[in-house]
N, C-alpha and C. Protein backbone atom coordinates (compact mmCIF):
# COMPACT_ATOMS: atom_id res chain seq x y z
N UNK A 1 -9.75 -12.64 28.76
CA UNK A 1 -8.72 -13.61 28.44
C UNK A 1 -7.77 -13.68 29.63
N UNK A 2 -7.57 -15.10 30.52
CA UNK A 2 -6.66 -15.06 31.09
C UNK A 2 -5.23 -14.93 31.25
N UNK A 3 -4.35 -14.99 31.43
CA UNK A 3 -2.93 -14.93 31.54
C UNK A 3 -2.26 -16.11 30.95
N UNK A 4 -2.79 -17.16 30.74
CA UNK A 4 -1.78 -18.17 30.09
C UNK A 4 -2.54 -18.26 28.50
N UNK A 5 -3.82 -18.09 28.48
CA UNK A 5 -4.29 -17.68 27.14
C UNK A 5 -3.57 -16.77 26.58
N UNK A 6 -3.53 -15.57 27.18
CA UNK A 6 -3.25 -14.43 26.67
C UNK A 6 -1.32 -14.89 26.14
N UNK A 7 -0.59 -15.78 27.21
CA UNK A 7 0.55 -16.21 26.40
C UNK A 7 0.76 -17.44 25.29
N UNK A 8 0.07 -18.03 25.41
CA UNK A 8 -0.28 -19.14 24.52
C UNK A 8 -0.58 -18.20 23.02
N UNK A 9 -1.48 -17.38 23.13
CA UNK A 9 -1.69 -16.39 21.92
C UNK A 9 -0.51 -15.98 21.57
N UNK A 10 -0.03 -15.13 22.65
CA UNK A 10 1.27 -14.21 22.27
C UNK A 10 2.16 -15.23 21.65
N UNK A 11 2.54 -16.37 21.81
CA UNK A 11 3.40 -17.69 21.15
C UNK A 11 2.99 -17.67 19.98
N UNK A 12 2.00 -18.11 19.75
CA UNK A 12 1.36 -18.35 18.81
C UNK A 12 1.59 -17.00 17.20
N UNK A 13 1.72 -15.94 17.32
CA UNK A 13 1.75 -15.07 16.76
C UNK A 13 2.99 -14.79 16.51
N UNK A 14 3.71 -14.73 17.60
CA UNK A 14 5.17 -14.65 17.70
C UNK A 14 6.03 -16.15 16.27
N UNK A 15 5.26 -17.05 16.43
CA UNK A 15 5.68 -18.47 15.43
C UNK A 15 5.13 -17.70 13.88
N UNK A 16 4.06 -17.52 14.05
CA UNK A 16 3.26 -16.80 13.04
C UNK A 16 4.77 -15.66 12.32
N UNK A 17 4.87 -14.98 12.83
CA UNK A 17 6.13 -13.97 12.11
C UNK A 17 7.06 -14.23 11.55
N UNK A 18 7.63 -15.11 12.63
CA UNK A 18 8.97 -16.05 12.46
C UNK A 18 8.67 -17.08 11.46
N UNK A 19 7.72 -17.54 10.82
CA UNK A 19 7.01 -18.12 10.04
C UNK A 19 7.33 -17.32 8.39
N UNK A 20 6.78 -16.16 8.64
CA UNK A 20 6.23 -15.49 7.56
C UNK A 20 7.64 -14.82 7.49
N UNK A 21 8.54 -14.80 8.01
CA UNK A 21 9.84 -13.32 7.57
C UNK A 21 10.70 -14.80 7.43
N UNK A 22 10.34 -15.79 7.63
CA UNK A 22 11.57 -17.11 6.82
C UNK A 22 11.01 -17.43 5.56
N UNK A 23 9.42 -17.49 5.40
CA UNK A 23 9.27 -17.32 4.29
C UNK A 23 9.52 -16.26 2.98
N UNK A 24 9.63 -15.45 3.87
CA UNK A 24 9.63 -14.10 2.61
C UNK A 24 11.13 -14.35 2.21
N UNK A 25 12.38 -14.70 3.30
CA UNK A 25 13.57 -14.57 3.08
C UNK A 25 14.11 -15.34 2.14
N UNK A 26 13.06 -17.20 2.40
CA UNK A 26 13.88 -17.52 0.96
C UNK A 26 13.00 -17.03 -0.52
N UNK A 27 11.95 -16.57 -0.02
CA UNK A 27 11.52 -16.30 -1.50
C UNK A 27 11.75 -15.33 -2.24
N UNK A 28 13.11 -14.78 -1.31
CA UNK A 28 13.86 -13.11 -1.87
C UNK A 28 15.56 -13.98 -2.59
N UNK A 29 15.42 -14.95 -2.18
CA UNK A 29 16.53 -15.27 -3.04
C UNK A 29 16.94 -15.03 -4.42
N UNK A 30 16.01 -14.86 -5.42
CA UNK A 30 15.96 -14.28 -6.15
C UNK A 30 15.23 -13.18 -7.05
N UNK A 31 14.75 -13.00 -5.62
CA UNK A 31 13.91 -11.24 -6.04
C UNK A 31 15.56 -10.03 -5.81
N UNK A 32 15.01 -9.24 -6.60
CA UNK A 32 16.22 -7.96 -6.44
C UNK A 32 15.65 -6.85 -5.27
N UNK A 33 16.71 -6.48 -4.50
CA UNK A 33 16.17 -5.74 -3.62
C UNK A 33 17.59 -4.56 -3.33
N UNK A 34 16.84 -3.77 -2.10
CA UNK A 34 18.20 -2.41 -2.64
C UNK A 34 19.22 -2.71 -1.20
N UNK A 35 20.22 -2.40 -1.59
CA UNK A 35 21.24 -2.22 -0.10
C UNK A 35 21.84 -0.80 -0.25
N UNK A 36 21.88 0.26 1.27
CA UNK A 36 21.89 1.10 1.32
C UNK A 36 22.41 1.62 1.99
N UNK A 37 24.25 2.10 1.42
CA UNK A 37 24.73 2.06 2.97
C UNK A 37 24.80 3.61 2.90
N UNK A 38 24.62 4.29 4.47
CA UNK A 38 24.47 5.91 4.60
C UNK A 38 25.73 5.82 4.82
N UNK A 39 26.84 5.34 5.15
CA UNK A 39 28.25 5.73 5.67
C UNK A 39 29.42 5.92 4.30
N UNK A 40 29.08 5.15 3.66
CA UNK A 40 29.86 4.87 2.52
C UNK A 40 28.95 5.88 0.65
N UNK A 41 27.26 6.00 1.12
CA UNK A 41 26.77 6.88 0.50
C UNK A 41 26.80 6.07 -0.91
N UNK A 42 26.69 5.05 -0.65
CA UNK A 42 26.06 3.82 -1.67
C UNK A 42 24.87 3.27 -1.90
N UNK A 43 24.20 3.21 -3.01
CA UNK A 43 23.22 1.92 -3.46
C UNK A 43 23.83 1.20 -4.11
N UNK A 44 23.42 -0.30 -3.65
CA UNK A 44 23.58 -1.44 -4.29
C UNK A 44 22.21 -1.87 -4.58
N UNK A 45 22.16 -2.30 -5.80
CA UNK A 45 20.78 -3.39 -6.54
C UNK A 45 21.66 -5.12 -6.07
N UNK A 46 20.85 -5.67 -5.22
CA UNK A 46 21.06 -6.82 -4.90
C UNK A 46 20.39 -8.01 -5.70
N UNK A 47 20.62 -9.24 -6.33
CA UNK A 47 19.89 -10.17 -6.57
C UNK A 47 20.58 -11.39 -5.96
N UNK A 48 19.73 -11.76 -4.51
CA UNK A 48 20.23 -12.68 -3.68
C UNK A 48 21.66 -11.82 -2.69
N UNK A 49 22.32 -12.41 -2.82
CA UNK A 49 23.72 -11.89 -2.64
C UNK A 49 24.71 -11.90 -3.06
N UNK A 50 24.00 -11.79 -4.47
CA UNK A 50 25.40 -10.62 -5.95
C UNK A 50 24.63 -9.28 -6.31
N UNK A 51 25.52 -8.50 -6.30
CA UNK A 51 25.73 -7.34 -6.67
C UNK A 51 25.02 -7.30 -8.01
N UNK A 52 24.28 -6.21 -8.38
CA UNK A 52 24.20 -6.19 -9.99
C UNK A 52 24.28 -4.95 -10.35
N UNK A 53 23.78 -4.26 -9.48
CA UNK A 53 24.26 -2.61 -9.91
C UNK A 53 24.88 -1.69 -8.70
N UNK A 54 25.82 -0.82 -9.12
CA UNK A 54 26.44 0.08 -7.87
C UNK A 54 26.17 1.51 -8.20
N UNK A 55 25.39 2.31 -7.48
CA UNK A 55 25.35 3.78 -7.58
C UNK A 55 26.22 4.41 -6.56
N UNK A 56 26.84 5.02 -6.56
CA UNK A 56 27.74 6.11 -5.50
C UNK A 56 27.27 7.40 -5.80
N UNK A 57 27.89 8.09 -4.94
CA UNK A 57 27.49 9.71 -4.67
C UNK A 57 25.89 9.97 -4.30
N UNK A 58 25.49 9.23 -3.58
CA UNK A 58 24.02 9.56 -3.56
C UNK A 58 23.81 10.47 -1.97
N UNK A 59 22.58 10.97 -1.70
CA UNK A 59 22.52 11.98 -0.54
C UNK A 59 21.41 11.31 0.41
N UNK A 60 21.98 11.65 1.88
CA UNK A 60 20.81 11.24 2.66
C UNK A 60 20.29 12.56 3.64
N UNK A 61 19.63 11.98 4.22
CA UNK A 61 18.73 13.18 4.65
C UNK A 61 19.98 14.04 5.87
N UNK A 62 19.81 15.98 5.50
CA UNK A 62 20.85 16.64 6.23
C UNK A 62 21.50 16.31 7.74
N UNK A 63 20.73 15.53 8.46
CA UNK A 63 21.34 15.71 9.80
C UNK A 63 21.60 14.24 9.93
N UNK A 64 22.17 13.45 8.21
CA UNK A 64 22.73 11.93 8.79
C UNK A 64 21.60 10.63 8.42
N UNK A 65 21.61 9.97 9.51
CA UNK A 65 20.98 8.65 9.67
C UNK A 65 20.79 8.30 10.92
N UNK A 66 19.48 7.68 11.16
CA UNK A 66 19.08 7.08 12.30
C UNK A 66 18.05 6.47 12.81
N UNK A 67 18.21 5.46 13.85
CA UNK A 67 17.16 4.01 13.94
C UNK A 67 15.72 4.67 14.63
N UNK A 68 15.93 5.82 15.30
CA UNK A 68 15.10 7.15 15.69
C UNK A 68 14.63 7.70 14.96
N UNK A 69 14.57 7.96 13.92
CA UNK A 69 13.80 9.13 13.01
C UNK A 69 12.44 9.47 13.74
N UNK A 70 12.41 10.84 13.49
CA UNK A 70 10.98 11.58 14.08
C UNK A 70 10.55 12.26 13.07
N UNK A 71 9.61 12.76 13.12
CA UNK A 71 8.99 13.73 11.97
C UNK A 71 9.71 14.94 11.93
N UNK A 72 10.63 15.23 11.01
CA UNK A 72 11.15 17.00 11.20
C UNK A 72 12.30 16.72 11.66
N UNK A 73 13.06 15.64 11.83
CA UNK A 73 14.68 15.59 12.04
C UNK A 73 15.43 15.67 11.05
N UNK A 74 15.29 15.73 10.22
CA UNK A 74 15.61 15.49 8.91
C UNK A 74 17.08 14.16 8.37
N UNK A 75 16.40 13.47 9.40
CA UNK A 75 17.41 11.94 9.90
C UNK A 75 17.08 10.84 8.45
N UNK A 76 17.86 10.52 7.70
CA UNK A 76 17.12 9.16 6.88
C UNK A 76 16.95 7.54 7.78
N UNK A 77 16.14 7.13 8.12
CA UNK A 77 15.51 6.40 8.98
C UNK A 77 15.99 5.12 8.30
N UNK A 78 16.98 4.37 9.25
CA UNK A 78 17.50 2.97 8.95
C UNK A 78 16.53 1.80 9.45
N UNK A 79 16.99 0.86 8.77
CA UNK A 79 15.96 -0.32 8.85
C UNK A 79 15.65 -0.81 7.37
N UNK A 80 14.51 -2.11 7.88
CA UNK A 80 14.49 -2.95 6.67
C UNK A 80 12.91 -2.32 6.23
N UNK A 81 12.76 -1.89 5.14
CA UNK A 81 11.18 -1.31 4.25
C UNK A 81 11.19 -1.88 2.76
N UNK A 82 10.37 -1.55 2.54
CA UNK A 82 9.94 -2.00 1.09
C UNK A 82 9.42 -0.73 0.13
N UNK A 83 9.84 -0.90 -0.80
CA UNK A 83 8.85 0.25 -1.84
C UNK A 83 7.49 -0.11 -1.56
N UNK A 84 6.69 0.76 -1.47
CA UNK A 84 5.18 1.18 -1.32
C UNK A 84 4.61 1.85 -2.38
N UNK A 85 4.99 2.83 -3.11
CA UNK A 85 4.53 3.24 -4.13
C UNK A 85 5.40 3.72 -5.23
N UNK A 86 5.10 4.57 -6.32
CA UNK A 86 5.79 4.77 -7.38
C UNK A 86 5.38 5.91 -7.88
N UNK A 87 5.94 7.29 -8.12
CA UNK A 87 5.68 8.88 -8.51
C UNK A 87 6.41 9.04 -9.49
N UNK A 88 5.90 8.71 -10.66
CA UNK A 88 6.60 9.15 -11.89
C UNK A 88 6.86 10.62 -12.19
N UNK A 89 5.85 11.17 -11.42
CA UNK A 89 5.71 12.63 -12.09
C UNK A 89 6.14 13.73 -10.63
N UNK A 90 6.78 13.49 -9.70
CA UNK A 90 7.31 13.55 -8.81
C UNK A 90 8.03 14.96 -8.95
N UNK A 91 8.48 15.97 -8.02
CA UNK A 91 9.25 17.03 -8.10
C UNK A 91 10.89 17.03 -8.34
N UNK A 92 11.06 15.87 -8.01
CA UNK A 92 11.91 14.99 -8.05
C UNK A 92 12.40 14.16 -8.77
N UNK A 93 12.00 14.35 -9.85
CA UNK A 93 11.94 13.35 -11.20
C UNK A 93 11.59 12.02 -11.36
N UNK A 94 11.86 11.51 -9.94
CA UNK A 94 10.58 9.91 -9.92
C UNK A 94 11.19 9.85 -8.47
N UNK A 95 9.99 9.34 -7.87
CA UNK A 95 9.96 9.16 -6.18
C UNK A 95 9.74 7.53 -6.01
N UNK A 96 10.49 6.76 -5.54
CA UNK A 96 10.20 5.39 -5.26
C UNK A 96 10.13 5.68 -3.50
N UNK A 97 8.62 5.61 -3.38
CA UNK A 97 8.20 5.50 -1.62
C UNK A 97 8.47 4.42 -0.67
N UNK A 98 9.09 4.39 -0.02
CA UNK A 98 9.43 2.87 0.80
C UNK A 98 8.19 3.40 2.18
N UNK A 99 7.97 2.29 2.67
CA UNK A 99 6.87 2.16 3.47
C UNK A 99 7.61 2.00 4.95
N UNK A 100 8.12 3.63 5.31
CA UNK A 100 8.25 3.97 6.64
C UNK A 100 7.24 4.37 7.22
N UNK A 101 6.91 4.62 8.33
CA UNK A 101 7.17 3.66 9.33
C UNK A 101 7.27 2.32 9.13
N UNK A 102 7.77 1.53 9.34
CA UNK A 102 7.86 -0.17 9.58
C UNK A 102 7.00 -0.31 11.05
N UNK A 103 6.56 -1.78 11.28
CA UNK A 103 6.27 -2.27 12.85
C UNK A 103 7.37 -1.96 13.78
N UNK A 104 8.62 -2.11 13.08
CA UNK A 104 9.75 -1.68 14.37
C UNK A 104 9.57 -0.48 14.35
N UNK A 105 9.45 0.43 13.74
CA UNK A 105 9.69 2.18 14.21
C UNK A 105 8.96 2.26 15.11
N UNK A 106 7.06 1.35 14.57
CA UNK A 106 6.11 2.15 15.44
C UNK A 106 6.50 1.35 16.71
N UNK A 107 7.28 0.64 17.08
CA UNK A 107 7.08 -0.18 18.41
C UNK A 107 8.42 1.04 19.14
N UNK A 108 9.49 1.19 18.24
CA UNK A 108 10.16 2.14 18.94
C UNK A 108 9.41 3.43 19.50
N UNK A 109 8.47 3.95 18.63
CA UNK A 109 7.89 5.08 19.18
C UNK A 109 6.50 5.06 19.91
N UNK A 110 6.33 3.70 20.07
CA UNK A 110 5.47 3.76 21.06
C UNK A 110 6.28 3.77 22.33
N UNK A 111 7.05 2.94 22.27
CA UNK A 111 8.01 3.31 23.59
C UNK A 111 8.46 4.38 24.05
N UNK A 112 8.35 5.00 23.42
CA UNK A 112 9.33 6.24 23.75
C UNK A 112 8.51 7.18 23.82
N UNK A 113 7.01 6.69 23.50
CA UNK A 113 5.74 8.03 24.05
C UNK A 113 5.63 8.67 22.88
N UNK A 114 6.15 8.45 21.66
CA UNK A 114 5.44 9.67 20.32
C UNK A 114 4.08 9.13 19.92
N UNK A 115 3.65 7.80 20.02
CA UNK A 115 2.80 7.58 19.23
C UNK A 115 1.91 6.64 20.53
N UNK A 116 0.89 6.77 19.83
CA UNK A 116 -0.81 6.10 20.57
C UNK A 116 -0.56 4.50 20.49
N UNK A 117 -1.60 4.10 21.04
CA UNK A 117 -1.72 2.60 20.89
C UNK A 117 -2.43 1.97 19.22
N UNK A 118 -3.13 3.11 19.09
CA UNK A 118 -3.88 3.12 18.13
C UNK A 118 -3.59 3.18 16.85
N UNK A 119 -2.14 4.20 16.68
CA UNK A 119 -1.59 4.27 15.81
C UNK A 119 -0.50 3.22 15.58
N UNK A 120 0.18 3.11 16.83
CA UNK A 120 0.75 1.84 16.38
C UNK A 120 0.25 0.67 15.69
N UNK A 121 -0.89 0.41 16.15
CA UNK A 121 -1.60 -0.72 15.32
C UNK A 121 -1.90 -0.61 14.15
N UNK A 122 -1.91 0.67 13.54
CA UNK A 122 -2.49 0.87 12.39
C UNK A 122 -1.34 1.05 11.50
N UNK A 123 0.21 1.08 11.91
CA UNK A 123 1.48 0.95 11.85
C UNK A 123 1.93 -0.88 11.34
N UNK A 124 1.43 -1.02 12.32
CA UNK A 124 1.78 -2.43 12.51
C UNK A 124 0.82 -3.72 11.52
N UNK A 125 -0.35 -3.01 11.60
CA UNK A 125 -1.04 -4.12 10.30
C UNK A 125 -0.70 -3.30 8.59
N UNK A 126 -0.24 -2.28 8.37
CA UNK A 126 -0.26 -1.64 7.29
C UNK A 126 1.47 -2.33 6.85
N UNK A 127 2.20 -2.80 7.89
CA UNK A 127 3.61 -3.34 7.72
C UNK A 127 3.26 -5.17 7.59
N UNK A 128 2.32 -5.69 8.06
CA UNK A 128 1.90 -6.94 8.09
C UNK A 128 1.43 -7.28 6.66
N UNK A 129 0.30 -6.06 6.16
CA UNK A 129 -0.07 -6.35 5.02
C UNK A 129 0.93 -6.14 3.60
N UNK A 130 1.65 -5.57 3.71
CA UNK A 130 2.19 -5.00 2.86
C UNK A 130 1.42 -3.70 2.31
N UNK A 131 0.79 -3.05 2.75
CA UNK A 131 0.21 -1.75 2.41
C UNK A 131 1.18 0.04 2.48
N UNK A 132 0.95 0.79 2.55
CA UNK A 132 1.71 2.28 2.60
C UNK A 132 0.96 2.56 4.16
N UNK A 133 1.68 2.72 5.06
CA UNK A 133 1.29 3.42 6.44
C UNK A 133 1.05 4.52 6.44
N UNK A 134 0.30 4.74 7.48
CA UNK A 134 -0.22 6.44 7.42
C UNK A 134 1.24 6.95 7.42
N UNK A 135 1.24 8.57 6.70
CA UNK A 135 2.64 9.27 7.02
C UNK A 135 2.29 10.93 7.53
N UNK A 136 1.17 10.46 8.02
CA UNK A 136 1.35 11.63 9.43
C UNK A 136 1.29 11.52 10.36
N UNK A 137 2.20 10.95 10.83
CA UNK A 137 2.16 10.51 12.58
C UNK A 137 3.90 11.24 13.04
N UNK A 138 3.85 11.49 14.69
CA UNK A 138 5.44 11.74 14.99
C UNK A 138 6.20 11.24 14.51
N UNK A 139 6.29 10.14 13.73
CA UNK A 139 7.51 9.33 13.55
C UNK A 139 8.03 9.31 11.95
N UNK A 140 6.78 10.53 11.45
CA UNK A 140 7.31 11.01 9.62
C UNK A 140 6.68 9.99 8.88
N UNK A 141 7.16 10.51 7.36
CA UNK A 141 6.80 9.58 6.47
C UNK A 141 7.26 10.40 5.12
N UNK A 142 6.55 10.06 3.97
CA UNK A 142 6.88 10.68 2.87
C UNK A 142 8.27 10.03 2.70
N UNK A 143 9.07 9.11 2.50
CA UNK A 143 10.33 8.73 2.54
C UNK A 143 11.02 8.03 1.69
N UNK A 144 11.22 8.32 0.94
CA UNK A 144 11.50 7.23 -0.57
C UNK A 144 13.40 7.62 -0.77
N UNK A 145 13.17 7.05 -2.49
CA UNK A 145 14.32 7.27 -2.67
C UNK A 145 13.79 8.39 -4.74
N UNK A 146 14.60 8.96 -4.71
CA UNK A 146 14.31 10.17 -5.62
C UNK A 146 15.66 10.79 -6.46
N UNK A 147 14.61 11.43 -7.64
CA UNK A 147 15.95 12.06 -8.21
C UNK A 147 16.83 13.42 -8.03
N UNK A 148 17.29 14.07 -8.87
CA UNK A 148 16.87 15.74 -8.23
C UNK A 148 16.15 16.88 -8.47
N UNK A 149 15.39 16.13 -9.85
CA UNK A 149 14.23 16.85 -10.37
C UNK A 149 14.97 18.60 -10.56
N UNK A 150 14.41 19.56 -9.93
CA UNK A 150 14.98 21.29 -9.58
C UNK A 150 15.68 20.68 -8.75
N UNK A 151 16.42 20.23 -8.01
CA UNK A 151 17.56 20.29 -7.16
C UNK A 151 18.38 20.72 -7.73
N UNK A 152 19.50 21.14 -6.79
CA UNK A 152 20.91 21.70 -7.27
C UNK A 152 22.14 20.60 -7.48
N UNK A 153 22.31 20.20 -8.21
CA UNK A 153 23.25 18.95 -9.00
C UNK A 153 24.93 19.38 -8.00
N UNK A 154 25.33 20.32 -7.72
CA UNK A 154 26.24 20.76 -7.27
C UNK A 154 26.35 20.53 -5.96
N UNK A 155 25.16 20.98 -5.11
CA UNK A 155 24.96 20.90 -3.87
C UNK A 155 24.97 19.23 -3.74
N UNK A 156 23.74 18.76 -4.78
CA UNK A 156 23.63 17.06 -4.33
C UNK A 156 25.69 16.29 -4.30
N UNK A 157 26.64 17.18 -4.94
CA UNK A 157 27.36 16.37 -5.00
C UNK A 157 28.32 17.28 -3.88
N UNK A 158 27.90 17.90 -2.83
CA UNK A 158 28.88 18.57 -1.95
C UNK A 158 28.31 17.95 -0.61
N UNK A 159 27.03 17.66 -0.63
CA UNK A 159 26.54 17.31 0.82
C UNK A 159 25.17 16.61 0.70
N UNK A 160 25.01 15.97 2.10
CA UNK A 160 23.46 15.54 2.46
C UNK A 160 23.09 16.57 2.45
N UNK A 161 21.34 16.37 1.64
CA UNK A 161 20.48 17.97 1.89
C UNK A 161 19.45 17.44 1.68
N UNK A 162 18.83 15.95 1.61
CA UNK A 162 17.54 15.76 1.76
C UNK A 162 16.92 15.59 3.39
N UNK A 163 15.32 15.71 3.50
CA UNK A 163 14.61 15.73 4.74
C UNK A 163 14.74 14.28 5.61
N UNK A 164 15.23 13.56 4.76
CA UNK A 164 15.24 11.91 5.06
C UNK A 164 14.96 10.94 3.98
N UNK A 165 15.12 11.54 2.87
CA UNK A 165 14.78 10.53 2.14
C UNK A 165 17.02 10.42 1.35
N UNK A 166 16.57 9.33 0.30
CA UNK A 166 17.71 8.92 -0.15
C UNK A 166 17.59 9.61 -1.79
N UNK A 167 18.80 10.30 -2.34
CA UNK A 167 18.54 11.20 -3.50
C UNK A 167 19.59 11.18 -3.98
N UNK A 168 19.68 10.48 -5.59
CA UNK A 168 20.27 10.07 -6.74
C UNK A 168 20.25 10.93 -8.20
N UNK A 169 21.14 11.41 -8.45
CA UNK A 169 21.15 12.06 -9.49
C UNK A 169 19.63 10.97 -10.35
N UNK A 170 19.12 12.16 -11.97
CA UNK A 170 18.07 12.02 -12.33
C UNK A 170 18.42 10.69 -13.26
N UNK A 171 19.65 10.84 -13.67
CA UNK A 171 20.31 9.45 -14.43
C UNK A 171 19.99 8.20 -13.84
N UNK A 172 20.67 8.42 -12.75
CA UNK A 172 20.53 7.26 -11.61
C UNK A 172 19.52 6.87 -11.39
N UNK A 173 18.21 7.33 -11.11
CA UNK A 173 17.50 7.13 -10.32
C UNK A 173 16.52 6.32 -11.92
N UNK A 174 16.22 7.13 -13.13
CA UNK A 174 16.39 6.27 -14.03
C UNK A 174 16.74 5.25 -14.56
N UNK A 175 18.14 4.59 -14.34
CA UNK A 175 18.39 3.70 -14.21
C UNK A 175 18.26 2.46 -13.48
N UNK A 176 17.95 3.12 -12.29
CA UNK A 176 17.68 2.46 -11.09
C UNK A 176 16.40 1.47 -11.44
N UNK A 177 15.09 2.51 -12.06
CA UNK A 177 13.81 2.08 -12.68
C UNK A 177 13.74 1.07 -12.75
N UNK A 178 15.07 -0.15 -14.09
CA UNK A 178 14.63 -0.77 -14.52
C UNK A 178 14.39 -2.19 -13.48
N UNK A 179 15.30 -1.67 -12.01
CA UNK A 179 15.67 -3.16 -11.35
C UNK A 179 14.46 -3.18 -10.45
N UNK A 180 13.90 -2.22 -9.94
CA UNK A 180 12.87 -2.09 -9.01
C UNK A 180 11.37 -1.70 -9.30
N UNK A 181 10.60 -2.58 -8.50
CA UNK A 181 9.30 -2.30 -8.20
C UNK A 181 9.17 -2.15 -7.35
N UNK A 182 7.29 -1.74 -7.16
CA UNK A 182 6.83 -2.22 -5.79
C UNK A 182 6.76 -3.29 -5.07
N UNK A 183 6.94 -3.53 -3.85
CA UNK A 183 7.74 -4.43 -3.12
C UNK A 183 8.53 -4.79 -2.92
N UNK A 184 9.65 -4.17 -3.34
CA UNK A 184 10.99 -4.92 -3.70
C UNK A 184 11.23 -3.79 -2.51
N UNK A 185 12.32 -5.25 -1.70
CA UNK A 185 13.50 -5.03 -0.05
C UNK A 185 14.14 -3.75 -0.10
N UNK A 186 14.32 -2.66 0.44
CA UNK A 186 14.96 -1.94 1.19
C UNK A 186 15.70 -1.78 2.41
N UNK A 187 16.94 -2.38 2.30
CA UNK A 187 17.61 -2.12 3.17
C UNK A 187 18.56 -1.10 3.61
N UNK A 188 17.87 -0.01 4.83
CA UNK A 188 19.23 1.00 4.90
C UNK A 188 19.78 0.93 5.87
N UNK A 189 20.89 1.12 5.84
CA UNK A 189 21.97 0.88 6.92
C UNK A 189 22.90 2.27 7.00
């Protein structure tokens, strides 16, 4: 493939996205999706852009938040994901999995040398399809949002102490149940 093929493609794909993430956006207008702020240590249940439910006191992973997450930082990894799966029976009292890595992580960590070409791709169509990405690669996985199942109720309300994920008392996260499925927006900030 020559060089103006090869950009004519790259256009082409590039419209293709920009295509498909304007579509998804208005067709979230009235899907419910989560907002997640690590600074303020909030969930919001969004429908469109009203509010419908507010959780506070919730925990993020011990060493904070960040657009970096690696495997073993124990960073909760910001960005836009989606629930991927659903663990009712969870250690945790129910695990809602959001589908980290995203295409942006793996493009961050291909840059930055953690990850293959190979894996990125396999990053990058598993975020295209809407599927669960591999979650053993440098860049982590396993990442949801959870209850505290055996956790310590005391500790959850003195400090961050999860690995990266987001962790809601067992009430909460129950409650939470009724607004979310799979697929439904994750946004953490």
């Amino acid at each position: 493939m020559n060089t103006s093929s090869f950009s004519q493609l790259s256009k082409f794909v590039a419209l293709c996205v920009l295509f498909f993430a304007a579509f998804q956006i208005n067709a979230a207008e009235d899907e419910v999706w989560l907002l997640i702020d690590t600074k303020s240590k909030i969930l919001n249940v969004m429908q469109g852009s009203k509010i419908k439910a507010v959780y506070k006191n919730i925990a993020i992973g011990r060493n904070g938040a960040d657009k970096n997450r690696v495997k073993g930082d124990n960073k909760t990894p910001l960005g836009i994901y989606r629930i991927g799966w659903v663990n009712n029976q969870s250690k945790f009292h129910k695990f809602y999995g959001v589908n980290y890595p995203s295409r942006i992580d793996a493009r961050r960590g291909l840059g930055r040398g953690l990850i293959d070409h190979s894996t990125f791709e396999d990053l990058v169509r598993a975020d295209l399809f809407d599927t669960v990405p591999r979650q053993d690669t440098a860049l982590g996985g396993q990442i949801g949002i959870h209850g505290l199942g055996a956790a310590d109720p005391y500790i959850h309300r003195i400090m961050d102490w999860t690995r990266g994920c987001v962790a809601m008392t067992d009430e909460q996260i129950d409650s939470l149940g009724r607004w979310i499925k799979k697929g439904a927006v994750v946004v953490i900030r």
